[in-house]
C-alpha atoms as a PDB file:
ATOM      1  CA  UNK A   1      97.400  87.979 103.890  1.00  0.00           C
ATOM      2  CA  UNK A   2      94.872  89.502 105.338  1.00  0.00           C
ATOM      3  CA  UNK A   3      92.046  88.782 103.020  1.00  0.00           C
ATOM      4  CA  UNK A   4      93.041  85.385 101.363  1.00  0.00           C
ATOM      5  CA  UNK A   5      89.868  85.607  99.365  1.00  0.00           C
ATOM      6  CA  UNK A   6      91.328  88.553  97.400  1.00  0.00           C
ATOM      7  CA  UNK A   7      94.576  86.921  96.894  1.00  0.00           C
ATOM      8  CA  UNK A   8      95.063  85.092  94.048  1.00  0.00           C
ATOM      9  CA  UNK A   9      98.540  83.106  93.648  1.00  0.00           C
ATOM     10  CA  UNK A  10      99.838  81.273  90.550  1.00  0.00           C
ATOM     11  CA  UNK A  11     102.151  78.026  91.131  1.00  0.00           C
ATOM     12  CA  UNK A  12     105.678  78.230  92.470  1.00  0.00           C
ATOM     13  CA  UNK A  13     105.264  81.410  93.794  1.00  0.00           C
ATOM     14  CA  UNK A  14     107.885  82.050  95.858  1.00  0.00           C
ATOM     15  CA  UNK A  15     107.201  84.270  99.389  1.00  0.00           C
ATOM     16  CA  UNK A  16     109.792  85.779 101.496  1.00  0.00           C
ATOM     17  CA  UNK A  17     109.922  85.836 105.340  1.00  0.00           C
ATOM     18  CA  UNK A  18     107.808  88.835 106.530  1.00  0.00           C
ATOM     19  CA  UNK A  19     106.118  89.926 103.195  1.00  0.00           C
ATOM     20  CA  UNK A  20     102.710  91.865 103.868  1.00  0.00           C
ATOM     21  CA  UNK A  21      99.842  91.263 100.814  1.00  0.00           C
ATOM     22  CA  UNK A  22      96.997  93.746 102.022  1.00  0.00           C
ATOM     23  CA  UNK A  23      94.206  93.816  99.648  1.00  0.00           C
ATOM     24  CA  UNK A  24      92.374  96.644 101.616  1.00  0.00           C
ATOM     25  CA  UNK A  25      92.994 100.184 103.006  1.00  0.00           C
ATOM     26  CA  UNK A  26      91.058 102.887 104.602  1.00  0.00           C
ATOM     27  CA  UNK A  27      91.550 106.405 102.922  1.00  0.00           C
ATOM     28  CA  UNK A  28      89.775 109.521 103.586  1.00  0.00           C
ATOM     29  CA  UNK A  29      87.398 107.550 106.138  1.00  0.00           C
ATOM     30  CA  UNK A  30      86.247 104.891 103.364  1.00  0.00           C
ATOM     31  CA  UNK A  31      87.057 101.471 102.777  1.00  0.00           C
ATOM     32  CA  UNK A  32      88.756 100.305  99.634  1.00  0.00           C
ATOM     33  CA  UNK A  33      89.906  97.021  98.506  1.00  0.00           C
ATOM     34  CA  UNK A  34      90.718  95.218  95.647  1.00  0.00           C
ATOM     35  CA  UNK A  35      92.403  91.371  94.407  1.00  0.00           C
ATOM     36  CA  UNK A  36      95.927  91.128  94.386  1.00  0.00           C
ATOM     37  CA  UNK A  37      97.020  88.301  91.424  1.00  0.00           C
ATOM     38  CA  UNK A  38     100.647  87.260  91.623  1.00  0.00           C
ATOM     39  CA  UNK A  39     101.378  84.772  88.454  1.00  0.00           C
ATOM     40  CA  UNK A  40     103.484  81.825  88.114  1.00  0.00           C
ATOM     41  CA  UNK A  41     106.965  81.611  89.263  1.00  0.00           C
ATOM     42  CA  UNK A  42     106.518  85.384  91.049  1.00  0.00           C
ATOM     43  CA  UNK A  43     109.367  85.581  93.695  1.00  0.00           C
ATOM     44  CA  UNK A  44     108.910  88.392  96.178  1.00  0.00           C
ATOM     45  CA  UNK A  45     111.484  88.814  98.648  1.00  0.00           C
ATOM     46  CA  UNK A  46     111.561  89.446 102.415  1.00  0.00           C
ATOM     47  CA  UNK A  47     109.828  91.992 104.139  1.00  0.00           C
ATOM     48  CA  UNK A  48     107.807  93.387 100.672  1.00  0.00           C
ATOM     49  CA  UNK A  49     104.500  94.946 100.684  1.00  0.00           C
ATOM     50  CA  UNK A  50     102.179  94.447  97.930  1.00  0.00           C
ATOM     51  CA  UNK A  51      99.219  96.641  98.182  1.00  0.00           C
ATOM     52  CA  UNK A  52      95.627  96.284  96.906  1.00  0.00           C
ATOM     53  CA  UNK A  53      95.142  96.225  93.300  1.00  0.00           C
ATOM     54  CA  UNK A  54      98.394  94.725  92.010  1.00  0.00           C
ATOM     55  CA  UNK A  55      98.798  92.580  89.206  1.00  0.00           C
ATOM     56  CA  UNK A  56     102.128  90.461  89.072  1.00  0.00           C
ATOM     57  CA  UNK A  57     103.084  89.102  85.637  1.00  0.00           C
ATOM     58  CA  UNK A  58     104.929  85.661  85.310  1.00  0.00           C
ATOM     59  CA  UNK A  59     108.426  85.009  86.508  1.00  0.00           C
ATOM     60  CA  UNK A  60     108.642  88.847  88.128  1.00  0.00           C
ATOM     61  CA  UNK A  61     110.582  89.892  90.723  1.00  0.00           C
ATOM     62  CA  UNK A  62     109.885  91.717  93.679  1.00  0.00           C
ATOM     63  CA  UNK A  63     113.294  92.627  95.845  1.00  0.00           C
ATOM     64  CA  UNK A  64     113.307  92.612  99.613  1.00  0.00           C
ATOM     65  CA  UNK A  65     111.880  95.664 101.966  1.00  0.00           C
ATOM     66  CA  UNK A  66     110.266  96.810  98.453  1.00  0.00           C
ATOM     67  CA  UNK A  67     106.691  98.676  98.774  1.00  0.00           C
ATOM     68  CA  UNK A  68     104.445  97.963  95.399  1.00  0.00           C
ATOM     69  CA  UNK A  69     101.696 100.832  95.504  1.00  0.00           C
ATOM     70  CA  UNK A  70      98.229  99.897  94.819  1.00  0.00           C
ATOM     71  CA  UNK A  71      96.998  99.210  91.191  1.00  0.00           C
ATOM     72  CA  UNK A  72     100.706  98.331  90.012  1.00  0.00           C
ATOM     73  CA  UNK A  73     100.446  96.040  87.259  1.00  0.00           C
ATOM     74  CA  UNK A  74     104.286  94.340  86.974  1.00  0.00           C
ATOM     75  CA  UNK A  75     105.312  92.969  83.579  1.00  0.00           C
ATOM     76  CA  UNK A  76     105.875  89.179  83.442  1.00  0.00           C
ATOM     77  CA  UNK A  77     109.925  88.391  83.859  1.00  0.00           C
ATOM     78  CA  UNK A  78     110.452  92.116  85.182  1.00  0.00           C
ATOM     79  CA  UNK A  79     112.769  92.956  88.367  1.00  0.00           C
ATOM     80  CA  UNK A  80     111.170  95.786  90.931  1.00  0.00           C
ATOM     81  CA  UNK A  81     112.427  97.424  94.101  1.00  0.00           C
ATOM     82  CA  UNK A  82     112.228 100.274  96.389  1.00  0.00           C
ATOM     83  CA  UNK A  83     109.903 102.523  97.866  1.00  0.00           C
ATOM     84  CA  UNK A  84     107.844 102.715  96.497  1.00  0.00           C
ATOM     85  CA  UNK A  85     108.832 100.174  93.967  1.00  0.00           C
ATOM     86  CA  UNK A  86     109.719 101.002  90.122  1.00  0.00           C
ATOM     87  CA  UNK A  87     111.062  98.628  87.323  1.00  0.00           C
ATOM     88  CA  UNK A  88     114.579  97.994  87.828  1.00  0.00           C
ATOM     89  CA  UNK A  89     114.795  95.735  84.792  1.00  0.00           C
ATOM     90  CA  UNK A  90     112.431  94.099  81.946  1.00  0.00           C
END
């Protein structure tokens, strides 16, 4: 985490070995950042990258080596993967 005072995690969040949660970028020469809330029971796997601006519903999943782009909100109980990630299942 690279801001831990934009990063907001629910209880039993689950956090996979080498996950990045960057609640800041710099585009077009100006600085932009945002929270990141992940709810309760939020599993994101290995090597993810949640991006600025993400909302994480209860119980979701995010799968291993998965990018979420910033400003995703992710349905409580859904499945997501890929890059950059989509819903792979409500």
């Amino acid at each position: 985490m690279t801001e831990r005072s934009l990063v907001e995690l629910g209880d039993y969040v689950t956090l996979g070995e080498g996950i990045t949660l960057q609640s800041h970028t710099m585009e077009d020469a100006t600085f932009k950042s945002d929270l990141i809330r992940v709810g309760n029971g939020v599993t994101i796997g290995s090597n993810a990258y949640v991006n600025y601006g993400v909302e994480m519903g209860d119980d979701a999943l995010l799968m291993a080596d998965a990018f979420l782009m910033k400003g995703t909100s992710v349905p409580a109980g859904s499945v997501w993967g890929g890059n950059p990630a989509r819903q792979l299942r409500a």
